[in-house]
PDB file of N, CA and C in Angstrom:
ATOM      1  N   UNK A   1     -64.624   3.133  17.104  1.00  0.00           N
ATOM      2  CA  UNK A   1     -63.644   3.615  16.144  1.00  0.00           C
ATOM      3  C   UNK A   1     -62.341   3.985  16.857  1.00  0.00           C
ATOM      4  N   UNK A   2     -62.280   4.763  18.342  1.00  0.00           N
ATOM      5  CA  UNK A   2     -60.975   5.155  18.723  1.00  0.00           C
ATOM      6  C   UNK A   2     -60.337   3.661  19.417  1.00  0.00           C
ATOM      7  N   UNK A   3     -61.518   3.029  20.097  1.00  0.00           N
ATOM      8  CA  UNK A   3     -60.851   1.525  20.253  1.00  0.00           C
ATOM      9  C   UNK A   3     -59.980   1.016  18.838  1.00  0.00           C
ATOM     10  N   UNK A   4     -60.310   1.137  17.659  1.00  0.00           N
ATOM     11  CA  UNK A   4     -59.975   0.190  16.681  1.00  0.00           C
ATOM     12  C   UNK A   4     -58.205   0.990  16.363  1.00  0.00           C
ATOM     13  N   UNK A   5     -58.391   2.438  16.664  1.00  0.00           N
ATOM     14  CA  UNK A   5     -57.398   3.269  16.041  1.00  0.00           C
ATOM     15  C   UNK A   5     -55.743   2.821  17.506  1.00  0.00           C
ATOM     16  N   UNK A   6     -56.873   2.495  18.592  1.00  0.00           N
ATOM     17  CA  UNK A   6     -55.461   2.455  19.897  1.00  0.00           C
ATOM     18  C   UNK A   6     -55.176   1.135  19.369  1.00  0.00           C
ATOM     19  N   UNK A   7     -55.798  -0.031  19.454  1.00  0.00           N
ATOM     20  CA  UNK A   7     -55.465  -1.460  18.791  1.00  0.00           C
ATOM     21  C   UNK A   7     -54.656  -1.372  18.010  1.00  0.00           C
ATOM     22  N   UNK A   8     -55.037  -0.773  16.821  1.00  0.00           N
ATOM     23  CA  UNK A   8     -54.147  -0.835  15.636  1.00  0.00           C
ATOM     24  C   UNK A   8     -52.677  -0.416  15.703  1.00  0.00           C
ATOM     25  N   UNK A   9     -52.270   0.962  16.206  1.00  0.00           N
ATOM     26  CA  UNK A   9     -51.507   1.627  17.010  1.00  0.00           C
ATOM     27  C   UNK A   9     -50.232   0.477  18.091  1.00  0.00           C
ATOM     28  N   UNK A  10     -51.099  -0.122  19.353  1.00  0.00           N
ATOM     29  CA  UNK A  10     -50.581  -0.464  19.716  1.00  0.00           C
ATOM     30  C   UNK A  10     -50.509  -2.139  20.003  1.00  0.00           C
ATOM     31  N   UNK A  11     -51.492  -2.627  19.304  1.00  0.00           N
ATOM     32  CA  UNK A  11     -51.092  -3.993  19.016  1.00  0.00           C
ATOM     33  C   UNK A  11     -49.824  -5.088  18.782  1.00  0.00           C
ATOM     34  N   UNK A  12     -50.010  -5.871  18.338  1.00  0.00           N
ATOM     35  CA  UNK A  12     -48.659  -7.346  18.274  1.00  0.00           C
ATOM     36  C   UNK A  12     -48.446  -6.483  16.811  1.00  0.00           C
ATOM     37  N   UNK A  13     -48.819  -6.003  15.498  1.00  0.00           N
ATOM     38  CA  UNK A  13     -48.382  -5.730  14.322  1.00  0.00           C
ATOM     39  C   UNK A  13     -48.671  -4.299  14.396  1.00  0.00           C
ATOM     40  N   UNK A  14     -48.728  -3.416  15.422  1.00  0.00           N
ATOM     41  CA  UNK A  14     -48.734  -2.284  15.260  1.00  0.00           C
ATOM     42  C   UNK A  14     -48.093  -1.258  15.179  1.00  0.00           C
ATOM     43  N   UNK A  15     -47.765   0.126  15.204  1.00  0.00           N
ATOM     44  CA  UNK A  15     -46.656   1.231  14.472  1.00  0.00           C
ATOM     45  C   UNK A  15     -45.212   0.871  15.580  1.00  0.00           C
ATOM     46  N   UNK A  16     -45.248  -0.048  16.520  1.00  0.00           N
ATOM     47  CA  UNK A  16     -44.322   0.192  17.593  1.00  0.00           C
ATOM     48  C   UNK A  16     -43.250  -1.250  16.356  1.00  0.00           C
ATOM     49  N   UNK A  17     -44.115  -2.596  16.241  1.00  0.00           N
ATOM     50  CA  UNK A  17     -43.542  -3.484  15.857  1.00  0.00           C
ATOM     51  C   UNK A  17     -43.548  -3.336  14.060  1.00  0.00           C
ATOM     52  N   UNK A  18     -43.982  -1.972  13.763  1.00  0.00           N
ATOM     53  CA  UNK A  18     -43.290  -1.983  12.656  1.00  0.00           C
ATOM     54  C   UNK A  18     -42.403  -1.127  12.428  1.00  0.00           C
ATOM     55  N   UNK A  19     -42.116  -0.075  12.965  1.00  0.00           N
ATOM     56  CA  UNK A  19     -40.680   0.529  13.507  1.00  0.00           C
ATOM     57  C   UNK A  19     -39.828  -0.469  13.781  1.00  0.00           C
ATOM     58  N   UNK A  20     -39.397  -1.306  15.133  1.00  0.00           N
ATOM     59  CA  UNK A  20     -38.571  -2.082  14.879  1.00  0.00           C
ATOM     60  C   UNK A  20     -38.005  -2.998  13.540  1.00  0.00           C
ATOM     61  N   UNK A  21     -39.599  -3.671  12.520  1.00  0.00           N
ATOM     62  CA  UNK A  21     -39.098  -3.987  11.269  1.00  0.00           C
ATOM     63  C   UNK A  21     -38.374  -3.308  10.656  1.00  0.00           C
ATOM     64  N   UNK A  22     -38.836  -2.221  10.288  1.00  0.00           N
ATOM     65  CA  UNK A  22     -37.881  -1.297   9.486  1.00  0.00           C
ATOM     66  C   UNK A  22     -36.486  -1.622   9.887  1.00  0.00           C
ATOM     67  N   UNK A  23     -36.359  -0.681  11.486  1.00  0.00           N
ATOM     68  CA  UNK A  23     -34.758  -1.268  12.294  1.00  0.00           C
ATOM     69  C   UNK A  23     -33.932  -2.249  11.755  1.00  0.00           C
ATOM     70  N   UNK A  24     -34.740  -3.508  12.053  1.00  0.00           N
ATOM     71  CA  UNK A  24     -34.182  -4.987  11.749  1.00  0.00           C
ATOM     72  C   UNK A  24     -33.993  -4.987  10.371  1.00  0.00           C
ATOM     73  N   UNK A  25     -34.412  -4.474   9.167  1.00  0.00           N
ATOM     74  CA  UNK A  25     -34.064  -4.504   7.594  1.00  0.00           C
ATOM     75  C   UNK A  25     -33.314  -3.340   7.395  1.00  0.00           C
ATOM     76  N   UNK A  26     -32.933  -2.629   7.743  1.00  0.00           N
ATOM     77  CA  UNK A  26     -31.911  -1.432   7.883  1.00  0.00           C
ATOM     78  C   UNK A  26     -30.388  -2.079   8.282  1.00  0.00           C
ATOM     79  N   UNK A  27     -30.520  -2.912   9.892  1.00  0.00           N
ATOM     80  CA  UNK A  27     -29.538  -3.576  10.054  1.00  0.00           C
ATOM     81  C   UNK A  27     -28.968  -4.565   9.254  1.00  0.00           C
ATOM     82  N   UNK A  28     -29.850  -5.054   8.628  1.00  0.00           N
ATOM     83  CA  UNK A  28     -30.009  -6.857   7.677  1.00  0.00           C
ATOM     84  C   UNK A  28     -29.355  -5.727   6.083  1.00  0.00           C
ATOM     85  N   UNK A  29     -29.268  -4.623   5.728  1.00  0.00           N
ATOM     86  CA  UNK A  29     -29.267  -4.084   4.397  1.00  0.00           C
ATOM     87  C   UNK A  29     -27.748  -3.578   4.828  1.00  0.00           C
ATOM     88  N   UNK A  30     -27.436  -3.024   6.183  1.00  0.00           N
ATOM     89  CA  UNK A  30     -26.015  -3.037   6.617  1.00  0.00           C
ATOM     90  C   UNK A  30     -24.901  -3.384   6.453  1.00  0.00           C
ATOM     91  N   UNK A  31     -26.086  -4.781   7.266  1.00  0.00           N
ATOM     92  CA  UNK A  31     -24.668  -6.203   7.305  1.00  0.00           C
ATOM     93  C   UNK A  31     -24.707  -6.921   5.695  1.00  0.00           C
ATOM     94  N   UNK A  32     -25.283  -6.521   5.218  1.00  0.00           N
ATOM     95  CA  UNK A  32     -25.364  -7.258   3.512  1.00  0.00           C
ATOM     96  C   UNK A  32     -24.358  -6.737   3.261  1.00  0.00           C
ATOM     97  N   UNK A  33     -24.550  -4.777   2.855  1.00  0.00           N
ATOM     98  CA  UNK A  33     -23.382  -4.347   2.204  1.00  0.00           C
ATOM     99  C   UNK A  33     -21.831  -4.550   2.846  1.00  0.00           C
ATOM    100  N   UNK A  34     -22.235  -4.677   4.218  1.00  0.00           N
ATOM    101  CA  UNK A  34     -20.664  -4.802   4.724  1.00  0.00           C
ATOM    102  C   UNK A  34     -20.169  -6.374   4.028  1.00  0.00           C
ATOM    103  N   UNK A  35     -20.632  -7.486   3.557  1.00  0.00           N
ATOM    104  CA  UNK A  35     -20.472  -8.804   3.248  1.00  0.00           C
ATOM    105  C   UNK A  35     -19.988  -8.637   1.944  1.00  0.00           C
ATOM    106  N   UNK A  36     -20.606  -7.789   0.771  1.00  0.00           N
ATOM    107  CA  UNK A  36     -20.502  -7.378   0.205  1.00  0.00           C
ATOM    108  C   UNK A  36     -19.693  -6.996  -0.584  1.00  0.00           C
ATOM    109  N   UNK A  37     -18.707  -6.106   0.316  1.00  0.00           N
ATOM    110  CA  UNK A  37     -17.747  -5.305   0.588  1.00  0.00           C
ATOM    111  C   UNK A  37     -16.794  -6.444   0.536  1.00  0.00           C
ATOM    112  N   UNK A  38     -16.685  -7.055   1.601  1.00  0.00           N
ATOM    113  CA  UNK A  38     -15.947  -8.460   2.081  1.00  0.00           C
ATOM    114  C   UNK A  38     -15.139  -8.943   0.496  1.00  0.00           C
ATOM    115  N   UNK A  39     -17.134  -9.239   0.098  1.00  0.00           N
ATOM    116  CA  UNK A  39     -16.575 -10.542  -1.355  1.00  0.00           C
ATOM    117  C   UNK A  39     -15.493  -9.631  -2.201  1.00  0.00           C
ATOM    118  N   UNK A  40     -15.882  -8.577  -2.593  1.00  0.00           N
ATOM    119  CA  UNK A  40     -15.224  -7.618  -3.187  1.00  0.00           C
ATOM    120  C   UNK A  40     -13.910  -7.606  -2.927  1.00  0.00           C
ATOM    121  N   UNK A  41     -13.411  -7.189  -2.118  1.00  0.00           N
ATOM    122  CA  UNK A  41     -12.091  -7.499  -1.448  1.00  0.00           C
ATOM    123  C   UNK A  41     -11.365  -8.830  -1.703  1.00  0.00           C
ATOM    124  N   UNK A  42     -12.098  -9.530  -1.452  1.00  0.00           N
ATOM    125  CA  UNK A  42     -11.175 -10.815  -1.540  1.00  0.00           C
ATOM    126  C   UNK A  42     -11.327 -11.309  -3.055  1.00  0.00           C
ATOM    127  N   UNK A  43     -12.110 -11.338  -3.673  1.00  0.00           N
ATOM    128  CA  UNK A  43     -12.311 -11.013  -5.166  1.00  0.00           C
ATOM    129  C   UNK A  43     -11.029 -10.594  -5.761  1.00  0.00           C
ATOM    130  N   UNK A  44     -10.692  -9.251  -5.424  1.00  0.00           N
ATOM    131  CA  UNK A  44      -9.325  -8.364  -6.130  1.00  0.00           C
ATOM    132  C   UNK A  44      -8.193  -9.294  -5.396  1.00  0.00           C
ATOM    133  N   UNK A  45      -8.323  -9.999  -3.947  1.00  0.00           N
ATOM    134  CA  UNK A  45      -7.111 -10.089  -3.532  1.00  0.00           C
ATOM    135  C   UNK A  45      -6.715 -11.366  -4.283  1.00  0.00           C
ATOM    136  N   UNK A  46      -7.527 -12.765  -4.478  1.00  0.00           N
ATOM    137  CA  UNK A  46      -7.758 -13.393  -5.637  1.00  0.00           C
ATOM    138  C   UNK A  46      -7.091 -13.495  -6.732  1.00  0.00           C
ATOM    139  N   UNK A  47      -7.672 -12.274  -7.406  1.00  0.00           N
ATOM    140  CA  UNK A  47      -7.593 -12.033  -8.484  1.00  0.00           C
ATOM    141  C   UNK A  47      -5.628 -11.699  -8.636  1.00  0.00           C
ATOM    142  N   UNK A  48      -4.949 -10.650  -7.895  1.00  0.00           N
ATOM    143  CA  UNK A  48      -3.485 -10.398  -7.572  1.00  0.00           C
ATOM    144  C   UNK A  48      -3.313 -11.464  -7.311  1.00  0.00           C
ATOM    145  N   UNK A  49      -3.370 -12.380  -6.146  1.00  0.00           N
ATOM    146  CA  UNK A  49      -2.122 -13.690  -6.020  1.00  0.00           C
ATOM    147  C   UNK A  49      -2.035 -14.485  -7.645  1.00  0.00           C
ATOM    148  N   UNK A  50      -3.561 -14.400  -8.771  1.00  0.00           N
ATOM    149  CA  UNK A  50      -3.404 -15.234  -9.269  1.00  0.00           C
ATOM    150  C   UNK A  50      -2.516 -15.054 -10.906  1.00  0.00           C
ATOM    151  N   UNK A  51      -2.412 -13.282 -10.605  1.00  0.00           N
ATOM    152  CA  UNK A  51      -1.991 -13.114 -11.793  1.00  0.00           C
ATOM    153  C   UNK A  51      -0.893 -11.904 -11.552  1.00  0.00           C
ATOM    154  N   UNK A  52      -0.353 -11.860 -10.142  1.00  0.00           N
ATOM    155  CA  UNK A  52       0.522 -10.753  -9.923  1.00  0.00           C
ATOM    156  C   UNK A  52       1.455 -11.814  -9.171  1.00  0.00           C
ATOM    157  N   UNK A  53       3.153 -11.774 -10.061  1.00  0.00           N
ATOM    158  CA  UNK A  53       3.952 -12.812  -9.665  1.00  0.00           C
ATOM    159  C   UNK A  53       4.257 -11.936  -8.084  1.00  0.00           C
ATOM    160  N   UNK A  54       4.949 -10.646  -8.361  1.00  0.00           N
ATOM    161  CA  UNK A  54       5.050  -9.353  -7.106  1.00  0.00           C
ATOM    162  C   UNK A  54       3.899  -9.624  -6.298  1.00  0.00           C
ATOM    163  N   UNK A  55       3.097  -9.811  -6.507  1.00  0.00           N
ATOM    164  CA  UNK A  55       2.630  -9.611  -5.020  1.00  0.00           C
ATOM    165  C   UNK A  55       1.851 -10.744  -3.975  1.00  0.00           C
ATOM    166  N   UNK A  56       2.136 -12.077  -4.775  1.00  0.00           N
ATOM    167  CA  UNK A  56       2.439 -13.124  -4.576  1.00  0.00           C
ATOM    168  C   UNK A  56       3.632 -13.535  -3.540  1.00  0.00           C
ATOM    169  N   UNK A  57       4.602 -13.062  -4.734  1.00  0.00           N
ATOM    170  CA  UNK A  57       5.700 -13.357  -3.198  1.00  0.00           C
ATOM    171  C   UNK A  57       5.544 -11.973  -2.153  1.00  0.00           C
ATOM    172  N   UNK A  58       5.008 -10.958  -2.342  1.00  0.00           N
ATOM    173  CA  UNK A  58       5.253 -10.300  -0.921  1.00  0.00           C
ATOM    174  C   UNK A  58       4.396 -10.596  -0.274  1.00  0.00           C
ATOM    175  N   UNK A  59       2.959 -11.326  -0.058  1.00  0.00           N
ATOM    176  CA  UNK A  59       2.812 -11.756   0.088  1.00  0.00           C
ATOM    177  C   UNK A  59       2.855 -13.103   1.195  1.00  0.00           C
ATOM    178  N   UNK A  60       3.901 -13.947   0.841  1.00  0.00           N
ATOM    179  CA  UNK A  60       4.127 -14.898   0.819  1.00  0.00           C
ATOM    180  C   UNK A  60       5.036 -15.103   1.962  1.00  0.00           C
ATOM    181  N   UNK A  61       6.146 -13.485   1.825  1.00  0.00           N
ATOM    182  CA  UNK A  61       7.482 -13.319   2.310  1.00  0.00           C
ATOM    183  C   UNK A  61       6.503 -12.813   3.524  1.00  0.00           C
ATOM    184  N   UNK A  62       5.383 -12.096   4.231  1.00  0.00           N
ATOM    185  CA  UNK A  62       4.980 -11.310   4.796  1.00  0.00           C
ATOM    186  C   UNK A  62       4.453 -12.470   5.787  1.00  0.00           C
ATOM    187  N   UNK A  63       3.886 -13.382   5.086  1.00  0.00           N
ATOM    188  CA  UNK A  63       3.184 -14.850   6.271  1.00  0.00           C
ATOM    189  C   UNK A  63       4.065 -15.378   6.418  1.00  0.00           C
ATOM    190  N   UNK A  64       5.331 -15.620   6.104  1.00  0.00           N
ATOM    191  CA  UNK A  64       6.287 -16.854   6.343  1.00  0.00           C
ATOM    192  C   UNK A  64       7.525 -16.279   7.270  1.00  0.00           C
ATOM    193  N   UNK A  65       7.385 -14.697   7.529  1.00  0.00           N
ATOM    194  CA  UNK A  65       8.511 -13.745   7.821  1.00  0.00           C
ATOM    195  C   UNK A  65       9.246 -14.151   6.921  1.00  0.00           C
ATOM    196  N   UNK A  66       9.845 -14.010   5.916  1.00  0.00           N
ATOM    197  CA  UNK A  66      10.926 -14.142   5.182  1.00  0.00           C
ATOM    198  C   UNK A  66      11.132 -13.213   5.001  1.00  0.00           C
ATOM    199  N   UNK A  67      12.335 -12.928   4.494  1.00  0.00           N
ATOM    200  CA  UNK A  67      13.177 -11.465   3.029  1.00  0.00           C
ATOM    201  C   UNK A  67      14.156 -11.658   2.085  1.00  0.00           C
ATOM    202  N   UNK A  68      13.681 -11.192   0.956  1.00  0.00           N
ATOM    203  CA  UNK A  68      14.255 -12.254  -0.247  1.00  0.00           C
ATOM    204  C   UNK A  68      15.803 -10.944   0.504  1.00  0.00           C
ATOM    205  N   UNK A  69      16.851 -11.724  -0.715  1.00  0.00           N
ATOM    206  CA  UNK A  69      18.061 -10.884  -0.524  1.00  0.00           C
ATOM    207  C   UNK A  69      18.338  -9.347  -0.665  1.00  0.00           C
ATOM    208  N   UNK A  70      18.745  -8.721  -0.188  1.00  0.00           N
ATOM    209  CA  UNK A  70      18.557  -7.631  -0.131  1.00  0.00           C
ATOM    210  C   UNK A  70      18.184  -6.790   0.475  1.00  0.00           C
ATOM    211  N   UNK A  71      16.792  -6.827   1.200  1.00  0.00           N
ATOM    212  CA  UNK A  71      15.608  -6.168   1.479  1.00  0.00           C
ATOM    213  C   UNK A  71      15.639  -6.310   3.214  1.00  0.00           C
ATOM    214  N   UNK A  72      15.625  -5.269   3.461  1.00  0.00           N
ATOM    215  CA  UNK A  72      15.288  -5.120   5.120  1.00  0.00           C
ATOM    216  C   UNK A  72      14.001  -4.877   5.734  1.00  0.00           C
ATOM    217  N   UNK A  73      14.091  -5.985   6.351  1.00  0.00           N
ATOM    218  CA  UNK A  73      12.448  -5.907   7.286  1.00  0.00           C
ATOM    219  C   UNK A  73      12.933  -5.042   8.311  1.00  0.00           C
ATOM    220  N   UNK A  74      11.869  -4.031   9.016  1.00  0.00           N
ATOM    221  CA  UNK A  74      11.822  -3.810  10.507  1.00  0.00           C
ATOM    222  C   UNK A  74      10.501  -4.162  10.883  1.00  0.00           C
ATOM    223  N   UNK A  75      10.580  -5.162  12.152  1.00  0.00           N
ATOM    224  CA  UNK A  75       9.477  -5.297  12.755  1.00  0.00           C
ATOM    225  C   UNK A  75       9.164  -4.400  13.821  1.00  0.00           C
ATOM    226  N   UNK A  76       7.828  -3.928  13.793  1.00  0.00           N
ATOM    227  CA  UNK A  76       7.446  -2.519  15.331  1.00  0.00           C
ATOM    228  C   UNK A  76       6.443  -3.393  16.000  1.00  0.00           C
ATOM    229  N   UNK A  77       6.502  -3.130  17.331  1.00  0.00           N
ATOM    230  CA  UNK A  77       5.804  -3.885  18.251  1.00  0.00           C
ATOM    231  C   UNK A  77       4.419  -3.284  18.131  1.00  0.00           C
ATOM    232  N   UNK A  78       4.065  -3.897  18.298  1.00  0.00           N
ATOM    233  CA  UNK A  78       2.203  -3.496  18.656  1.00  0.00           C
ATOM    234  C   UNK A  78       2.027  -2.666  19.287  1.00  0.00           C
ATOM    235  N   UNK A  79       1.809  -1.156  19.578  1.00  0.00           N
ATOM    236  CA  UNK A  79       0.925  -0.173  20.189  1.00  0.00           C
ATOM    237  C   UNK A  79      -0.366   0.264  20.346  1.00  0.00           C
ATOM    238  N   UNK A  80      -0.520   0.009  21.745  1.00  0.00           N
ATOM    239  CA  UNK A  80      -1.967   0.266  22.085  1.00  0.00           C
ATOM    240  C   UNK A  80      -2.725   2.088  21.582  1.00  0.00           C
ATOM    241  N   UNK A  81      -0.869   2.686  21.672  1.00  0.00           N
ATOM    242  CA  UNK A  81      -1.385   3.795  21.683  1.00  0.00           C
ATOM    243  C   UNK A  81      -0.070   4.893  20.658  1.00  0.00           C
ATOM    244  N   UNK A  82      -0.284   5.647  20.455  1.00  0.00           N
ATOM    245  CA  UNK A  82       0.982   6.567  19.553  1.00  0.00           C
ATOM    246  C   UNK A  82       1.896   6.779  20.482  1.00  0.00           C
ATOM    247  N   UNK A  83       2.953   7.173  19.868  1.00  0.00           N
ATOM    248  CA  UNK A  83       3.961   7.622  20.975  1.00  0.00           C
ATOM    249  C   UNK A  83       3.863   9.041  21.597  1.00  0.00           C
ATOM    250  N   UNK A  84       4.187   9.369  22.774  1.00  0.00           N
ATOM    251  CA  UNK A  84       4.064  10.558  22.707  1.00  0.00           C
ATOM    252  C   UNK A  84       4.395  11.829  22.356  1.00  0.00           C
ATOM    253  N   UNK A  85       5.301  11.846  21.768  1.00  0.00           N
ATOM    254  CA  UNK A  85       6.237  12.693  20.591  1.00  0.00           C
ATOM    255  C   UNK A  85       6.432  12.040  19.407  1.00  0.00           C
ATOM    256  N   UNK A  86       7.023  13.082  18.981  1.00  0.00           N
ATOM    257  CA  UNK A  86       7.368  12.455  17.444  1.00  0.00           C
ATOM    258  C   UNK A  86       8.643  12.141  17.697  1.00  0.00           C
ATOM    259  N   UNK A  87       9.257  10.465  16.575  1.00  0.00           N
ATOM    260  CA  UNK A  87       9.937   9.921  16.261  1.00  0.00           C
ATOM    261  C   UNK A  87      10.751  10.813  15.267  1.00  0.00           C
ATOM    262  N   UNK A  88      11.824  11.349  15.319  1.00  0.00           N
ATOM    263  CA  UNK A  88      12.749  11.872  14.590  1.00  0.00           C
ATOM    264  C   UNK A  88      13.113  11.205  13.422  1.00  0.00           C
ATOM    265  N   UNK A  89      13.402  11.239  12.080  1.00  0.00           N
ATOM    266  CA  UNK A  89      13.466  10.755  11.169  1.00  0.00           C
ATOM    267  C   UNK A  89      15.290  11.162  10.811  1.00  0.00           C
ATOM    268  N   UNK A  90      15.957  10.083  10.157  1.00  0.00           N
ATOM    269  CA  UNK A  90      17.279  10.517  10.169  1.00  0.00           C
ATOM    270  C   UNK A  90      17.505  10.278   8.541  1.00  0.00           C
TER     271      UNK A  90
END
């Protein structure tokens, strides 16, 4: 009987390799919702190019660098990190 209870225990299907299952469907229920998430997103974004003229072209103006008339772009360089003070506002 205590033979059958260590076997069971620590066997190829035992409490060690079904802990990891769990693990592995925890991770797998993760990465679902994060996918999920994904469709969702692009769903709404979809949904705006196909029925939002605004945000279509900004959009549009944002991949192509453009700026319709008027409107001032500033481009900021990429930071690895914040500045180390604050930027004064005028």
């Amino acid at each position: 009987m205590c033979v059958y209870a260590i076997v069971l225990l620590t066997g190829p299907n035992g409490f060690a390799s079904m802990r990891e299952t769990q693990r592995q469907l925890q991770r797998e229920r993760e990465q679902n919702q994060a996918l999920q998430d994904e469709i969702r997103r692009l769903e709404i974004h979809n949904q705006r190019l196909q029925n939002d003229k605004a945000y279509r072209e900004r959009i549009t103006r944002q991949r192509t660098n453009k700026a319709k008339e008027g409107e001032v772009v500033i481009y900021l360089p990429d930071s690895p990190e914040p500045p180390k003070r604050p930027v004064p506002v005028r």
